[in-house]
C-alpha atoms as a PDB file:
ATOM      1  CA  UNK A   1       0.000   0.000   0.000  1.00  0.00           C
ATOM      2  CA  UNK A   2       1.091   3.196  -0.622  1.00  0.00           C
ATOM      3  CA  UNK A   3       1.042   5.881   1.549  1.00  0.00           C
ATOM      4  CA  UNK A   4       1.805   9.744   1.424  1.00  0.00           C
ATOM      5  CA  UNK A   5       4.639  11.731   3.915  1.00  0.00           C
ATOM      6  CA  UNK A   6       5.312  15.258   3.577  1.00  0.00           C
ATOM      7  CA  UNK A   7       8.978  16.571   4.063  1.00  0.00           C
ATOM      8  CA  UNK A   8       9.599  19.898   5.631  1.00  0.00           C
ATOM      9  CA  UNK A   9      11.875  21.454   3.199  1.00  0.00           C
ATOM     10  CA  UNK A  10      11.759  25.175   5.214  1.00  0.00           C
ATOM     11  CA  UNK A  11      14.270  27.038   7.558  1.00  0.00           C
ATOM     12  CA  UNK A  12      13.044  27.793  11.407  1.00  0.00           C
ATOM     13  CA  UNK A  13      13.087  31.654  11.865  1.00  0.00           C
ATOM     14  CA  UNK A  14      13.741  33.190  15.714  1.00  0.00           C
ATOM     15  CA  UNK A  15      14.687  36.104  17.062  1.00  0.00           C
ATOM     16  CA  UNK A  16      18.356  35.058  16.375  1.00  0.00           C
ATOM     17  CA  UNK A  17      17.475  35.014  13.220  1.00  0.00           C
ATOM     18  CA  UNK A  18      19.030  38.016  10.840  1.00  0.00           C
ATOM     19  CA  UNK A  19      18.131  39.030   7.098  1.00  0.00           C
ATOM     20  CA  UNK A  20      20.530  39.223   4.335  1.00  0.00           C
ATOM     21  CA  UNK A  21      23.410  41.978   4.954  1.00  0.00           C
ATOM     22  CA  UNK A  22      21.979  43.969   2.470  1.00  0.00           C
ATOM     23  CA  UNK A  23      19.538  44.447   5.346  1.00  0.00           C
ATOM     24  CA  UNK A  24      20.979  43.088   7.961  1.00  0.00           C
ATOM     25  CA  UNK A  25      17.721  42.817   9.636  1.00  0.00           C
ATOM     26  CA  UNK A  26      16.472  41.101  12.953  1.00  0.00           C
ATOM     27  CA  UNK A  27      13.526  39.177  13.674  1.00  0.00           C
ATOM     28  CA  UNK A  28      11.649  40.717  16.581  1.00  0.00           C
ATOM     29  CA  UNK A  29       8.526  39.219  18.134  1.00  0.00           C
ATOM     30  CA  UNK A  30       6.292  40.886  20.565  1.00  0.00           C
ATOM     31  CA  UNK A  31       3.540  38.972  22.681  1.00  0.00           C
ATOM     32  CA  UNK A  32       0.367  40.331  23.909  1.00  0.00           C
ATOM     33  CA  UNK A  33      -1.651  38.716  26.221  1.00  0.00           C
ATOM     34  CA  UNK A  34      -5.247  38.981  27.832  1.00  0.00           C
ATOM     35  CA  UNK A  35      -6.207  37.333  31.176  1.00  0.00           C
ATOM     36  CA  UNK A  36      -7.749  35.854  33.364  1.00  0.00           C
ATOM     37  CA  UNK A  37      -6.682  32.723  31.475  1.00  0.00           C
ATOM     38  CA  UNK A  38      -4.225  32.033  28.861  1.00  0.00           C
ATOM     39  CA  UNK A  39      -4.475  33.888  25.318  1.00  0.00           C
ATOM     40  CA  UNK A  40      -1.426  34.984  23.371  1.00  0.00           C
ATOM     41  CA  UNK A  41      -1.659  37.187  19.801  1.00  0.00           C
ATOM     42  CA  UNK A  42       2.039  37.972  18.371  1.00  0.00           C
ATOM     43  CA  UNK A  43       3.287  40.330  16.062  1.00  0.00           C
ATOM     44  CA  UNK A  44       6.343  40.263  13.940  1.00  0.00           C
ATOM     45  CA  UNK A  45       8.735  42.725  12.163  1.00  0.00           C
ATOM     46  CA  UNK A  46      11.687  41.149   9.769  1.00  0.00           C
ATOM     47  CA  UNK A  47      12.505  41.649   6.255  1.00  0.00           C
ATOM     48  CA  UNK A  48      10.782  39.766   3.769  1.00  0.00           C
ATOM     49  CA  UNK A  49      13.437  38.207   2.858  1.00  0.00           C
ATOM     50  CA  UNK A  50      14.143  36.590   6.147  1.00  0.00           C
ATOM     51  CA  UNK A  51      14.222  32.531   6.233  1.00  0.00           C
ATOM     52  CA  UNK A  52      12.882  30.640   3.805  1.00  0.00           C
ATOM     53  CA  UNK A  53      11.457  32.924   1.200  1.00  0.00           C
ATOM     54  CA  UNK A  54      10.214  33.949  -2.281  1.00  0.00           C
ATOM     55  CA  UNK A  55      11.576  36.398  -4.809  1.00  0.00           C
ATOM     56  CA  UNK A  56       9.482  38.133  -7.472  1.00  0.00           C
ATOM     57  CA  UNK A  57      10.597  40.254 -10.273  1.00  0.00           C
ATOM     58  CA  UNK A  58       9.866  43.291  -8.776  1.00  0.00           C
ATOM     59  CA  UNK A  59      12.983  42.526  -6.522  1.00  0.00           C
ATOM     60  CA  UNK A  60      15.084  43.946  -9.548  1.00  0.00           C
ATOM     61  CA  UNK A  61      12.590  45.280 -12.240  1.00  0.00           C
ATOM     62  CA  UNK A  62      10.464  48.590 -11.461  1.00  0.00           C
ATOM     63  CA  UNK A  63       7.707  47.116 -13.286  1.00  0.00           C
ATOM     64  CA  UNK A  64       7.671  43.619 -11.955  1.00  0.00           C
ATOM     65  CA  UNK A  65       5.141  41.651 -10.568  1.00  0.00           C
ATOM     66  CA  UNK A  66       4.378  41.645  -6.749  1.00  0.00           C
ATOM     67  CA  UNK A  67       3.810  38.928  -4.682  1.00  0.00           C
ATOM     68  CA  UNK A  68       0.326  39.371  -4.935  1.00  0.00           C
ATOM     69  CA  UNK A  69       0.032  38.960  -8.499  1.00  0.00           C
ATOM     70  CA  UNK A  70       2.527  35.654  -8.648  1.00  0.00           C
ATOM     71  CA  UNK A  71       0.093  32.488  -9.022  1.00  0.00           C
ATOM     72  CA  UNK A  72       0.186  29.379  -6.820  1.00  0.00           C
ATOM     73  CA  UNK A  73       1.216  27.648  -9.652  1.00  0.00           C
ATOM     74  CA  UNK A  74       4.286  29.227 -10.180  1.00  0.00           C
ATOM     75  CA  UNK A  75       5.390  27.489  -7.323  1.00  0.00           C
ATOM     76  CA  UNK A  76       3.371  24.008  -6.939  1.00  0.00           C
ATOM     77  CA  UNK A  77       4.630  21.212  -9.316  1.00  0.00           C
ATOM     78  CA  UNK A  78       7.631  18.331 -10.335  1.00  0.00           C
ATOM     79  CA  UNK A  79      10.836  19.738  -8.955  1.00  0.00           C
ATOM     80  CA  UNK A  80      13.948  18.254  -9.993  1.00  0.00           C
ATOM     81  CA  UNK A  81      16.933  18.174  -7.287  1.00  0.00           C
ATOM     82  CA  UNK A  82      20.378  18.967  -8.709  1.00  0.00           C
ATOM     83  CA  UNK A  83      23.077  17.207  -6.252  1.00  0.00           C
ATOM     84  CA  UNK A  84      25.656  19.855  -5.717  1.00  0.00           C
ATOM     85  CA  UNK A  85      26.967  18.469  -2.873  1.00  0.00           C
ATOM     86  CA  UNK A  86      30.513  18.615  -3.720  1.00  0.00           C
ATOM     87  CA  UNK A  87      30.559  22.607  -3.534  1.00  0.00           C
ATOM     88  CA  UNK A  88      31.829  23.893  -0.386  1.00  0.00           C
ATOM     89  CA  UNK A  89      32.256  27.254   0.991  1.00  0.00           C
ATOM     90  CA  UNK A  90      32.927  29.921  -0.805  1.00  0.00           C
ATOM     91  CA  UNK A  91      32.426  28.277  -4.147  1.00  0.00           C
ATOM     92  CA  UNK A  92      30.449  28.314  -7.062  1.00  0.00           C
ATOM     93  CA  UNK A  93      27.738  26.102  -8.600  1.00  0.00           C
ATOM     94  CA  UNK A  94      28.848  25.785 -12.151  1.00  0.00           C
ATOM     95  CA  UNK A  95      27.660  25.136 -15.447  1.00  0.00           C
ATOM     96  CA  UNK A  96      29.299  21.844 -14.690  1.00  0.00           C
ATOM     97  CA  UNK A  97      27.044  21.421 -12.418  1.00  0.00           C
ATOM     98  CA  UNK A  98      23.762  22.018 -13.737  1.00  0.00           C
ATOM     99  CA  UNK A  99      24.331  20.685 -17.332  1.00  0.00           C
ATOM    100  CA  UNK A 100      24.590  17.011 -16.054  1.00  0.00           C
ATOM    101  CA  UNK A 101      20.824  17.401 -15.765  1.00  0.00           C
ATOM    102  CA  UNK A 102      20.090  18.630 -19.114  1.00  0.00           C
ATOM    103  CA  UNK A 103      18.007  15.574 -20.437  1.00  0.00           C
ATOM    104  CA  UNK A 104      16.101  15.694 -17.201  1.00  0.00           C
ATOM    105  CA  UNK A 105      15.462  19.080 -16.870  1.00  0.00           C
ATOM    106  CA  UNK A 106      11.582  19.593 -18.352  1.00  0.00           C
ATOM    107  CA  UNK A 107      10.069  22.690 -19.440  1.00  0.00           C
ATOM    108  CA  UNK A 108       8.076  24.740 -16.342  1.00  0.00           C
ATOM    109  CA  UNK A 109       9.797  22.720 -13.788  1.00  0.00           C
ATOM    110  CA  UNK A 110      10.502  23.764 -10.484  1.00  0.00           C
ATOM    111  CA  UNK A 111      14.572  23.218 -10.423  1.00  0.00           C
ATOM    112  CA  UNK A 112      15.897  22.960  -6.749  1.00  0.00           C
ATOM    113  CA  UNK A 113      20.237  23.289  -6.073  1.00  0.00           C
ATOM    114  CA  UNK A 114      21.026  20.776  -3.029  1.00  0.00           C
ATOM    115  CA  UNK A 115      25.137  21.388  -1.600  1.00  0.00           C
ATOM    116  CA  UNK A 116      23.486  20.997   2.186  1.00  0.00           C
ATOM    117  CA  UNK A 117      25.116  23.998   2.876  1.00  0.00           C
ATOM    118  CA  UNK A 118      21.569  25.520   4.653  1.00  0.00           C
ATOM    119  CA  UNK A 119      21.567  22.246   6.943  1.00  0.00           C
ATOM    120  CA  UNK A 120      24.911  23.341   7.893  1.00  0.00           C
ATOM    121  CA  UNK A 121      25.242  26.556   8.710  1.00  0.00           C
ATOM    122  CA  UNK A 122      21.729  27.827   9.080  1.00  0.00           C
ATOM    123  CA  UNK A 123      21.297  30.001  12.484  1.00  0.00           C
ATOM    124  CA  UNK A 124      25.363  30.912  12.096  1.00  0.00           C
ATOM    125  CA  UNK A 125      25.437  34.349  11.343  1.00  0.00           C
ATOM    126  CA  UNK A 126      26.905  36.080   9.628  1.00  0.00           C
ATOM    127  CA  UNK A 127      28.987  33.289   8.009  1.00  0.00           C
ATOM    128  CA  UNK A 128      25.717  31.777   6.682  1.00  0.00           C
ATOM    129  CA  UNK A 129      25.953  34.309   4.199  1.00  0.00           C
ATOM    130  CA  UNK A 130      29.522  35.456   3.648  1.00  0.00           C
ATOM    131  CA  UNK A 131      30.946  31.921   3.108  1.00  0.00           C
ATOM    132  CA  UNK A 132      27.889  30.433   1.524  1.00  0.00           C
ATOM    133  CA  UNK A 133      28.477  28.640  -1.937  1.00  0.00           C
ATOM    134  CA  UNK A 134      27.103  30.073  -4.348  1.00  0.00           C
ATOM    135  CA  UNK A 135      25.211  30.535  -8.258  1.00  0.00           C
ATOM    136  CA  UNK A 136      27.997  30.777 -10.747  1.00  0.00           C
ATOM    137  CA  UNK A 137      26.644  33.848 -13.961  1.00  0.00           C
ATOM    138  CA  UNK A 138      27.522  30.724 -16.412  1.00  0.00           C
ATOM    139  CA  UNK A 139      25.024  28.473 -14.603  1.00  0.00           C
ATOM    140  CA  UNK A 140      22.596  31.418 -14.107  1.00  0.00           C
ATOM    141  CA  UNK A 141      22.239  32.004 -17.539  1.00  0.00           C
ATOM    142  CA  UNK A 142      22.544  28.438 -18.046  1.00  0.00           C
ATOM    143  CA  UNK A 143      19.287  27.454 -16.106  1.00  0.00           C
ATOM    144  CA  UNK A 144      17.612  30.742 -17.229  1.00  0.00           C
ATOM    145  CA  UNK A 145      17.649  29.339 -20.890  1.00  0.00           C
ATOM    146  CA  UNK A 146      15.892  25.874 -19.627  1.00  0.00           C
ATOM    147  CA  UNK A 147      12.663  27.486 -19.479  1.00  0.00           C
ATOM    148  CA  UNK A 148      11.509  26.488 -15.797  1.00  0.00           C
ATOM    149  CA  UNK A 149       8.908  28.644 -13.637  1.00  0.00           C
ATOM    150  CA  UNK A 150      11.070  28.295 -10.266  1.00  0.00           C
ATOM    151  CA  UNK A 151      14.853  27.783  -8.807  1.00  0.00           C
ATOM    152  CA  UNK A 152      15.551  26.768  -5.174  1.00  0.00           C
ATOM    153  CA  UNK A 153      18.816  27.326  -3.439  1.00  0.00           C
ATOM    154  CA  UNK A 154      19.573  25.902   0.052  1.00  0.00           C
ATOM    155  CA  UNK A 155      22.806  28.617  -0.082  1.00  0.00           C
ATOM    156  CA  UNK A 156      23.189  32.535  -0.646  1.00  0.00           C
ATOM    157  CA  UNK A 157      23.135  32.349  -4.084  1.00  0.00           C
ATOM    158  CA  UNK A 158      24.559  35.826  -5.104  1.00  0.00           C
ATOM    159  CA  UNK A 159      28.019  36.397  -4.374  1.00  0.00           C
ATOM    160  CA  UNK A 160      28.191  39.836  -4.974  1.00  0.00           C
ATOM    161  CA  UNK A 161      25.339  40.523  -1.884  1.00  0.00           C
ATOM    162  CA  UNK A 162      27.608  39.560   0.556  1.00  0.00           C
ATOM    163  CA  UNK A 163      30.290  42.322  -0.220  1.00  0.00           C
ATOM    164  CA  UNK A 164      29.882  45.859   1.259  1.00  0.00           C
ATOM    165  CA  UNK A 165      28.630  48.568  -0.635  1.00  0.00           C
ATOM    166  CA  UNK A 166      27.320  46.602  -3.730  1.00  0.00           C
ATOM    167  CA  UNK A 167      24.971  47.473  -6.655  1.00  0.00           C
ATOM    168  CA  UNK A 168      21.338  47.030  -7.565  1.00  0.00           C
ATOM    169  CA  UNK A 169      23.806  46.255 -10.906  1.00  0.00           C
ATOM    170  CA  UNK A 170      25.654  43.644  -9.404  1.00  0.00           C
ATOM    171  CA  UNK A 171      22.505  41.780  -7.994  1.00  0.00           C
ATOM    172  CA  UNK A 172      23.757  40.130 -11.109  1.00  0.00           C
ATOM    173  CA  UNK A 173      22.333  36.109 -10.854  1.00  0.00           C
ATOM    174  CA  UNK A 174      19.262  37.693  -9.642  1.00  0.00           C
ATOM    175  CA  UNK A 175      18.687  39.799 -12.642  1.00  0.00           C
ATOM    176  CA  UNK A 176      19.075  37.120 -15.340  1.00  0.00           C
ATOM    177  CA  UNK A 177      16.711  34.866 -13.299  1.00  0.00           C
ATOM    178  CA  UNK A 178      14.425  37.015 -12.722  1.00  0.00           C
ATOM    179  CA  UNK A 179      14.262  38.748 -16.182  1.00  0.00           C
ATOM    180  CA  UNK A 180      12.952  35.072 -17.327  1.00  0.00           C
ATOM    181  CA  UNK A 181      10.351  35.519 -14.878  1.00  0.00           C
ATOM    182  CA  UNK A 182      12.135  32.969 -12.648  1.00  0.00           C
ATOM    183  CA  UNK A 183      10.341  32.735  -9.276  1.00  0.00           C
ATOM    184  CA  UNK A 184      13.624  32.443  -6.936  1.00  0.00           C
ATOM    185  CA  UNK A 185      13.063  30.062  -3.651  1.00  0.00           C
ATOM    186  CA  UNK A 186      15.382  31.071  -0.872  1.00  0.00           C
ATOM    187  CA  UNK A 187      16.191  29.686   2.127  1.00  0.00           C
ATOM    188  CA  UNK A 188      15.707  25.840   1.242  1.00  0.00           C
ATOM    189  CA  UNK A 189      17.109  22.858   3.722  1.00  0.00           C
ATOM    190  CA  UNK A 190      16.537  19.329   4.233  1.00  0.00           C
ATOM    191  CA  UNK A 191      17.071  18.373   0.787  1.00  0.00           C
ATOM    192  CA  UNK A 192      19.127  15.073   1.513  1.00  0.00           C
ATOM    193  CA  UNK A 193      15.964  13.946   3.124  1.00  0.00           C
ATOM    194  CA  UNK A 194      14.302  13.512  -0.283  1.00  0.00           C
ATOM    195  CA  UNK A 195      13.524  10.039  -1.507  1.00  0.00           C
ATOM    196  CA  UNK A 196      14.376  10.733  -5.139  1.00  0.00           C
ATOM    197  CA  UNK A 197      15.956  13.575  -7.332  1.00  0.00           C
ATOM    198  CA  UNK A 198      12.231  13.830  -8.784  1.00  0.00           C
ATOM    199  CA  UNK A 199       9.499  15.430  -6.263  1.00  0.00           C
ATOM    200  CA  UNK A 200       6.024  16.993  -5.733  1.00  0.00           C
ATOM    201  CA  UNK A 201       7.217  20.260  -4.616  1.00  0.00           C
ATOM    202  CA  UNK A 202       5.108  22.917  -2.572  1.00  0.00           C
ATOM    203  CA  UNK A 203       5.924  26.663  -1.673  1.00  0.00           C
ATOM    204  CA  UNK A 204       2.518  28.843  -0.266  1.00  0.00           C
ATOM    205  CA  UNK A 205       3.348  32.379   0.453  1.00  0.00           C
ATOM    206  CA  UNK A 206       2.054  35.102   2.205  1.00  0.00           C
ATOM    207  CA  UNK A 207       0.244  36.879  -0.536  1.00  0.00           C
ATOM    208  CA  UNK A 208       0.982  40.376   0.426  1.00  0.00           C
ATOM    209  CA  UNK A 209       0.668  43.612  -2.402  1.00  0.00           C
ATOM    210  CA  UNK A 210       3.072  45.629  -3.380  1.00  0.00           C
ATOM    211  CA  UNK A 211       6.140  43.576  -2.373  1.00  0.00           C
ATOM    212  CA  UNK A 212       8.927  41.836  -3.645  1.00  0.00           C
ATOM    213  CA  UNK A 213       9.139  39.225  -1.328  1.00  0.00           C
ATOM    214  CA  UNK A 214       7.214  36.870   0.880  1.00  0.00           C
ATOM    215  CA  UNK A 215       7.507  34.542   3.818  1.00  0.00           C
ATOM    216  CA  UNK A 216       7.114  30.691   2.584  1.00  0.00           C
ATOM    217  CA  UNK A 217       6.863  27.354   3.763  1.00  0.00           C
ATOM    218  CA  UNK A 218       8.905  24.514   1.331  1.00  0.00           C
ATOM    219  CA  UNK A 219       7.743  21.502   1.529  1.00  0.00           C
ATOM    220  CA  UNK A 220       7.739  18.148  -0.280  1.00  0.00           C
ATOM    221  CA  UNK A 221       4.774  15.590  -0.954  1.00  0.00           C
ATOM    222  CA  UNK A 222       6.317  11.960  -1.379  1.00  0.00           C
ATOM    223  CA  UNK A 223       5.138   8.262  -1.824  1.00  0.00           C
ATOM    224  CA  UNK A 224       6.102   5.251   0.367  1.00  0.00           C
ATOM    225  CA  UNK A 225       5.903   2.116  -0.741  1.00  0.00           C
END
């Protein structure tokens, strides 16, 4: 018989927790509470792009969409996991890389980049993001030409974003993902867990207007035998 298990694919967020350094934001949670008994109703402040995440165009592009007008199903579908596993810190995910996949790699397909570097470091700050691997321009445009809807990184995936005093011009993997309408996943872990390279991939967001960015929750939908 088979039976259905879902996989948590999404980073835990506290108030330890910091944004990007192009930010460099904290979480901060405030509690209020109403007696006699128990009742608690939080409130949060963080940058949207805080934990596990979603980019849309509008992150780069003055006339992109907002996270509003980005469709479940830009999101929801097969997702194919590329095993980078071999990059370590500080390096890049080449072409080399991604190509391996080409005859796999299906048109609209979610596309997810696995080096476990997320399981690793997550909550380490701010090595998490200054050491990270990360997206090689080569492989960027490489992907970007495949003619998938979304790419997943469990690392910080632009180099450049980690060095002080950097461009909206140098937000350079960003902008050729994104020009392709690319939906960008950030903040992905818990890959290795995945039964196969081939999954039923799932990333709701917070469907807020005017934004760039929204809170998600990564998950994967698998069968057991």
């Amino acid at each position: 018989m088979t039976t259905r298990r879902i996989i948590d694919l999404s980073v835990t967020v506290d108030e330890h927790t910091k944004s990007p350094p192009s930010t460099d934001l904290k979480v901060e949670l405030k509690h209020y509470r109403r007696g006699p008994g128990f009742w608690q109703s939080s409130a949060v402040s963080q940058g949207l792009h805080t934990g596990s995440h979603v980019d849309s165009t509008l992150h780069c592009y003055p006339d992109g969409e907002t996270m509003a007008e980005v469709s479940l199903d830009r999101v929801i579908g097969s997702a194919l996991v590329i095993d980078c596993t071999d990059v370590g810190e500080s390096q890049p995910v080449t072409v080399a890389h991604v190509e391996r996949y080409a005859d796999r790699i299906q048109p609209r397909d979610i596309v997810l980049l696995w080096t476990g570097w997320t399981d690793r470091m997550w909550g380490k700050f701010p090595e998490f993001f200054t050491q990270s691997p990360y997206l090689d321009i080569e492989a960027a445009r490489w992907l970007a030409a495949r003619g998938i809807k979304a790419l997943g990184f469990d690392f910080f995936e632009e180099y450049c974003a980690r060095l002080p005093n950097f461009t909206s011009e140098d937000f350079i993997v960003h902008r050729i993902l994104l020009e392709k309408g690319i939906i960008l996943l950030e903040g992905v872990t818990n890959l290795g867990a995945l039964p196969t390279e081939r999954v039923n991939f799932f990333a709701p967001f917070y469907k807020i207007a005017g934004t760039e960015g929204a809170g998600a929750r990564f998950f994967a939908l698998v069968d057991d035998e």
